[in-house]
Structure formats: structure tokens, C-alpha cells
N, C-alpha and C. Protein backbone atom coordinates (compact mmCIF):
# COMPACT_ATOMS: atom_id res chain seq x y z
N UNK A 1 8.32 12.45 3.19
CA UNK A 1 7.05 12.37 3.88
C UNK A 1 6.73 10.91 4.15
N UNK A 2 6.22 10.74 5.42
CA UNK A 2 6.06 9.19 5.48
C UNK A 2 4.37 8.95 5.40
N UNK A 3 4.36 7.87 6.29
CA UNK A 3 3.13 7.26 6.57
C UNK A 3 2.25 8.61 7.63
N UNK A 4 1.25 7.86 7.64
CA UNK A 4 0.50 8.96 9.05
C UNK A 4 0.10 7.22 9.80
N UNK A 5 0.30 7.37 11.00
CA UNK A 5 0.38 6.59 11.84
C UNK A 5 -1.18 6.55 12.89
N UNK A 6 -1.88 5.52 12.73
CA UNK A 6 -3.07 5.47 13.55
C UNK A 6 -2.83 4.07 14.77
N UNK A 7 -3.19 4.33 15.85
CA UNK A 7 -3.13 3.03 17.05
C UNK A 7 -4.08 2.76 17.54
N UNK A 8 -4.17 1.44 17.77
CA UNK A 8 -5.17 0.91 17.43
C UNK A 8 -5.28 0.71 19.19
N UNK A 9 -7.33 0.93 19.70
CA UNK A 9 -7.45 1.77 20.93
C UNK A 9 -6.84 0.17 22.18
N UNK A 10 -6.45 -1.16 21.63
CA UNK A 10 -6.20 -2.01 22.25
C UNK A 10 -4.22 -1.45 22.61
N UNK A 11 -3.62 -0.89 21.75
CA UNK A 11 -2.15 -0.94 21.82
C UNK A 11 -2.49 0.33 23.13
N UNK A 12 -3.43 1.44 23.46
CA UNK A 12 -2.83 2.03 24.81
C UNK A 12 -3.01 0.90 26.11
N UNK A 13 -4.45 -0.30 25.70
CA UNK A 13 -4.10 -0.74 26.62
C UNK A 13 -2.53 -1.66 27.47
N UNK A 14 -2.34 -2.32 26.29
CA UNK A 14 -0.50 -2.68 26.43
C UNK A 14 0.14 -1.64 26.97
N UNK A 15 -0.01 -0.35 26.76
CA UNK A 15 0.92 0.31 27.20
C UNK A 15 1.02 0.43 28.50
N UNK A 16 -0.22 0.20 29.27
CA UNK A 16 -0.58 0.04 30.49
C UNK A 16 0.69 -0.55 31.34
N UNK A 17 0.95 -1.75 30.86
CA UNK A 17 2.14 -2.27 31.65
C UNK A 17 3.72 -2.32 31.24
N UNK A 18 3.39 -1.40 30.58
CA UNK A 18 5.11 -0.87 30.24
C UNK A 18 5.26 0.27 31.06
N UNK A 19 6.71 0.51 31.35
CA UNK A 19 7.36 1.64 31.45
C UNK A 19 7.01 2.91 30.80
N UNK A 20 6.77 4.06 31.73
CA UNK A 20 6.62 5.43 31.03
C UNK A 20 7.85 5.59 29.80
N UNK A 21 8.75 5.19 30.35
CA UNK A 21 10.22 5.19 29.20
C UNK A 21 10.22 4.66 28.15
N UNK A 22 9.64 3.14 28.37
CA UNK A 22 9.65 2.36 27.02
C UNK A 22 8.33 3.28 26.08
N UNK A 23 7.20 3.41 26.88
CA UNK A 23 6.44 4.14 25.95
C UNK A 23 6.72 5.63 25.15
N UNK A 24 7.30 5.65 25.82
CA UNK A 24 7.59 7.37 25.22
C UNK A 24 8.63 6.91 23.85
N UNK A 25 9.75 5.88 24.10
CA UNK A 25 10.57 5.47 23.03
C UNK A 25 9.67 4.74 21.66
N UNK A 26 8.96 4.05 22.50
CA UNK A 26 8.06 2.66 21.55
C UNK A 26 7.44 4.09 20.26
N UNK A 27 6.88 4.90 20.90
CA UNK A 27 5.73 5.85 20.19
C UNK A 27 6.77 6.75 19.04
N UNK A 28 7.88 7.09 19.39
CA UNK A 28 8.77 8.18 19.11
C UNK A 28 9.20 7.18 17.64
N UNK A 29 9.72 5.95 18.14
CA UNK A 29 10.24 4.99 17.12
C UNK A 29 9.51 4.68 15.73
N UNK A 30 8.53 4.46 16.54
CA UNK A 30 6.99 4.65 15.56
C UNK A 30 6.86 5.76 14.38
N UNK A 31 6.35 6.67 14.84
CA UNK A 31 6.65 7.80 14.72
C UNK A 31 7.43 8.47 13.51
N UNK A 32 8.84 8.19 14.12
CA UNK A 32 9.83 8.57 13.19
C UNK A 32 10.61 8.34 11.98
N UNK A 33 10.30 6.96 12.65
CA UNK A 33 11.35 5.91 11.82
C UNK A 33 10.66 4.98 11.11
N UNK A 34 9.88 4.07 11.61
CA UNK A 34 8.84 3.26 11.51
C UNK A 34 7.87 3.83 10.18
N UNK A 35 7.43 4.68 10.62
CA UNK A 35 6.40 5.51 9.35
C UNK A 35 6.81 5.67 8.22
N UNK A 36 8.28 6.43 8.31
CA UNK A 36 9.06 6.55 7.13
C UNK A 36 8.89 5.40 5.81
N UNK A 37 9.27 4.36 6.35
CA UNK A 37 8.96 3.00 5.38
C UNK A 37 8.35 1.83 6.12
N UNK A 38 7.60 1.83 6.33
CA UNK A 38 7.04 0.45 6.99
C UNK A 38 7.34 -0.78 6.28
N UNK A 39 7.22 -0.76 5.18
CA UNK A 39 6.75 -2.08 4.27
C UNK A 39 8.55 -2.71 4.05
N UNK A 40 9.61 -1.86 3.97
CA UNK A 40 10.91 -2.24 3.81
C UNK A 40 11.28 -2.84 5.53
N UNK A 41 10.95 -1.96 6.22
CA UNK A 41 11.39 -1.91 7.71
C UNK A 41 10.86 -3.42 8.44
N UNK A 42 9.59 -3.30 8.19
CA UNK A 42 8.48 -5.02 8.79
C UNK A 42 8.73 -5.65 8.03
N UNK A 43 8.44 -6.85 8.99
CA UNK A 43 8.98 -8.25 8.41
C UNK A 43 7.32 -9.12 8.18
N UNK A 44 6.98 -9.59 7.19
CA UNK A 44 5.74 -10.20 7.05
C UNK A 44 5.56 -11.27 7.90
N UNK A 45 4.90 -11.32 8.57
CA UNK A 45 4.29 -12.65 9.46
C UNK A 45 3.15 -13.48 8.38
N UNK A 46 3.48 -15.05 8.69
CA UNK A 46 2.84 -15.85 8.28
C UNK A 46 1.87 -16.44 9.24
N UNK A 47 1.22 -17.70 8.35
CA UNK A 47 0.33 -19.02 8.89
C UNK A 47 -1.07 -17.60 9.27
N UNK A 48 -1.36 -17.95 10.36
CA UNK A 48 -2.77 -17.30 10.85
C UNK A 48 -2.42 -15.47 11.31
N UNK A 49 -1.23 -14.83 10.82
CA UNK A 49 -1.00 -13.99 11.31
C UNK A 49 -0.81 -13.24 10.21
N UNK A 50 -0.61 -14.10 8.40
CA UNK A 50 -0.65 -13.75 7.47
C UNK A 50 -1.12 -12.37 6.92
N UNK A 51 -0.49 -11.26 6.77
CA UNK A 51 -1.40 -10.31 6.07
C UNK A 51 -0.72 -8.86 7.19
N UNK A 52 0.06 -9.37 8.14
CA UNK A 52 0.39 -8.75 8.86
C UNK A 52 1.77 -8.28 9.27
N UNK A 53 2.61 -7.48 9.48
CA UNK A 53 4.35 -6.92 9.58
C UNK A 53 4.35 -6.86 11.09
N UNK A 54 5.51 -6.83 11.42
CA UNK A 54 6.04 -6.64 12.71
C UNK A 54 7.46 -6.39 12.60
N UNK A 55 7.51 -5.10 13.41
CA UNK A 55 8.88 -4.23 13.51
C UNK A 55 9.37 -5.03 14.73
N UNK A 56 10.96 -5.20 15.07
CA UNK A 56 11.33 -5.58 16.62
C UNK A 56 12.13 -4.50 17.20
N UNK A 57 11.64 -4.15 18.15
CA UNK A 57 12.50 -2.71 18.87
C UNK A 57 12.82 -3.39 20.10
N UNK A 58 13.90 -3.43 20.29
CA UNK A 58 14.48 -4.20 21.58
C UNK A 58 13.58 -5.62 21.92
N UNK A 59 13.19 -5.67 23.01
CA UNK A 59 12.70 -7.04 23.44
C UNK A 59 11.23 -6.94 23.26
N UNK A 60 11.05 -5.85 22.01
CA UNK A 60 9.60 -5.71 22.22
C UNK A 60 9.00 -5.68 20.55
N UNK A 61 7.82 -5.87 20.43
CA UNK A 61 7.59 -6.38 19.24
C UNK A 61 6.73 -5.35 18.48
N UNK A 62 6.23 -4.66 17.49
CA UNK A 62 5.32 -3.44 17.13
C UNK A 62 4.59 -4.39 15.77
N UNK A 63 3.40 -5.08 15.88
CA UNK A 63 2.48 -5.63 14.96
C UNK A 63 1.62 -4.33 14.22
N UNK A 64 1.62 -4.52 12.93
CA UNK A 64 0.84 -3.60 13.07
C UNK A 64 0.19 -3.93 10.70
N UNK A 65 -0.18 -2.99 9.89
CA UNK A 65 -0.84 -3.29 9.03
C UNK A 65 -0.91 -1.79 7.98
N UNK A 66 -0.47 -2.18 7.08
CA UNK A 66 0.06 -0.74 6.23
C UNK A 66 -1.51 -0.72 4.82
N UNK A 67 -1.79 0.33 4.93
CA UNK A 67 -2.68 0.85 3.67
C UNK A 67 -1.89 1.55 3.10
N UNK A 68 -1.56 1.35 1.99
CA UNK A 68 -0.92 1.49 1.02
C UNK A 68 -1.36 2.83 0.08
N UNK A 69 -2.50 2.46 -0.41
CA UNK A 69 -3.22 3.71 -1.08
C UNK A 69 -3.44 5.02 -0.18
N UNK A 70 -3.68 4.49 1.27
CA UNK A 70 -4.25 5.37 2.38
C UNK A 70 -3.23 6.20 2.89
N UNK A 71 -1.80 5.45 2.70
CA UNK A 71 -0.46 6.02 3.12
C UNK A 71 -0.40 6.08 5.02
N UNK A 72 -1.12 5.00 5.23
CA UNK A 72 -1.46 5.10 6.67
C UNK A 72 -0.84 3.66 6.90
N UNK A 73 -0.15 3.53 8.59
CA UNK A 73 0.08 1.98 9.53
C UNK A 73 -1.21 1.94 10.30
N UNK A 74 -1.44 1.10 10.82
CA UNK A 74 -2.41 1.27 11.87
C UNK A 74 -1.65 -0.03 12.91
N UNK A 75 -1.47 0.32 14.12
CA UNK A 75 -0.40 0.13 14.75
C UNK A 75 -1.88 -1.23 15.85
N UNK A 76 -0.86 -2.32 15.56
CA UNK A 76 -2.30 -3.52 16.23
C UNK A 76 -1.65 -3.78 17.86
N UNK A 77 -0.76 -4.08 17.50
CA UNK A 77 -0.22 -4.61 19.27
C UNK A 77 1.31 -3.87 20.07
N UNK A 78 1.68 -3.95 20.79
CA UNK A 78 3.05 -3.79 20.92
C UNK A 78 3.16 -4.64 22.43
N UNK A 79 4.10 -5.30 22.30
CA UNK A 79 4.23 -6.46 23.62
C UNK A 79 5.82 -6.81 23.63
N UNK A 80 5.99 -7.27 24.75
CA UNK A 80 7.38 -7.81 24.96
C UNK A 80 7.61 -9.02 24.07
N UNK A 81 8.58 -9.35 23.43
CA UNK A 81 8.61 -10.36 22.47
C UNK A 81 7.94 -11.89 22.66
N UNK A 82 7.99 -12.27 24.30
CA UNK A 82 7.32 -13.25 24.76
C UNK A 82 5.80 -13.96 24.60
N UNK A 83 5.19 -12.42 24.57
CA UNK A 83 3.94 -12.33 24.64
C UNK A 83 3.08 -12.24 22.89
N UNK A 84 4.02 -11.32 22.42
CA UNK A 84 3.03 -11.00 21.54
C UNK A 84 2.55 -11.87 20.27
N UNK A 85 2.62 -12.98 19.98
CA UNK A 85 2.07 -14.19 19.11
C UNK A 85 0.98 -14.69 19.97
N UNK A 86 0.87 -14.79 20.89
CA UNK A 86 -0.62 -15.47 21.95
C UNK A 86 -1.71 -14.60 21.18
């Protein structure tokens, strides 16, 4: 049993300019795999971003923040790797 997965109402806007394809993968990845173990899977981000994991799925990045007790991610950004530290 994994995580239960919540997104956060700014990540549909990103989705806006992706591909129907990438989204359907980005969510599925999430989802499946992602939930399973978050905390092994993400990589901790530092400095001002501190406190926060990020998965990399192709050229694209999944930020996001694990409750632990709650057994929940709550999914913060998803962006092309370029973008998503701004």
C-alpha cells in the first residue's frame, strides 16, 4: 500500500502547457510508482527549497512534500527541468 497522493490546485495549472501525453504519463508515474515510496525515490532539495523532494521523470521535474504520519505526497509543481527552480 502506498502513499495517497494529493495535487496541489497550481500543478493542473502547469499541466496546461504540456502535452495531453506527457500528462497522462506524469499523473500515472505519480500514481504508481512515485507513491509507492516517495521518501527513497526523491531526492531532498536544499538552500531555500529545503524541506522539499523532487522526483526527475524525463526532462521533467515532480516537486512535491511527503506527510509522513498522514501517509500522503502532496504534489507542488511539475515543470520541464529548465523551469522548475524559478
Amino acid at each position: 500500500m502506498g502513499y495517497k497522493v494529493r495535487w496541489h490546485e497550481d500543478v493542473w495549472k502547469d499541466f496546461r502547457d504540456f502535452d495531453k501525453e506527457v500528462v497522462r504519463k506524469v499523473i500515472d508515474r505519480v500514481t504508481k510508482y512515485l507513491a509507492q515510496d516517495p521518501l527513497k525515490l526523491g531526492k531532498p532539495l536544499k538552500e531555500n527549497l529545503a524541506g522539499l523532494l523532487r522526483y526527475r521523470f524525463g526532462d521533467y521535474r515532480i516537486m512535491y512534500i511527503v506527510d509522513i504520519p498522514g501517509e500522503m505526497i502532496t504534489i507542488l509543481k511539475v515543470r520541464h527541468r529548465k523551469d522548475v527552480y524559478r
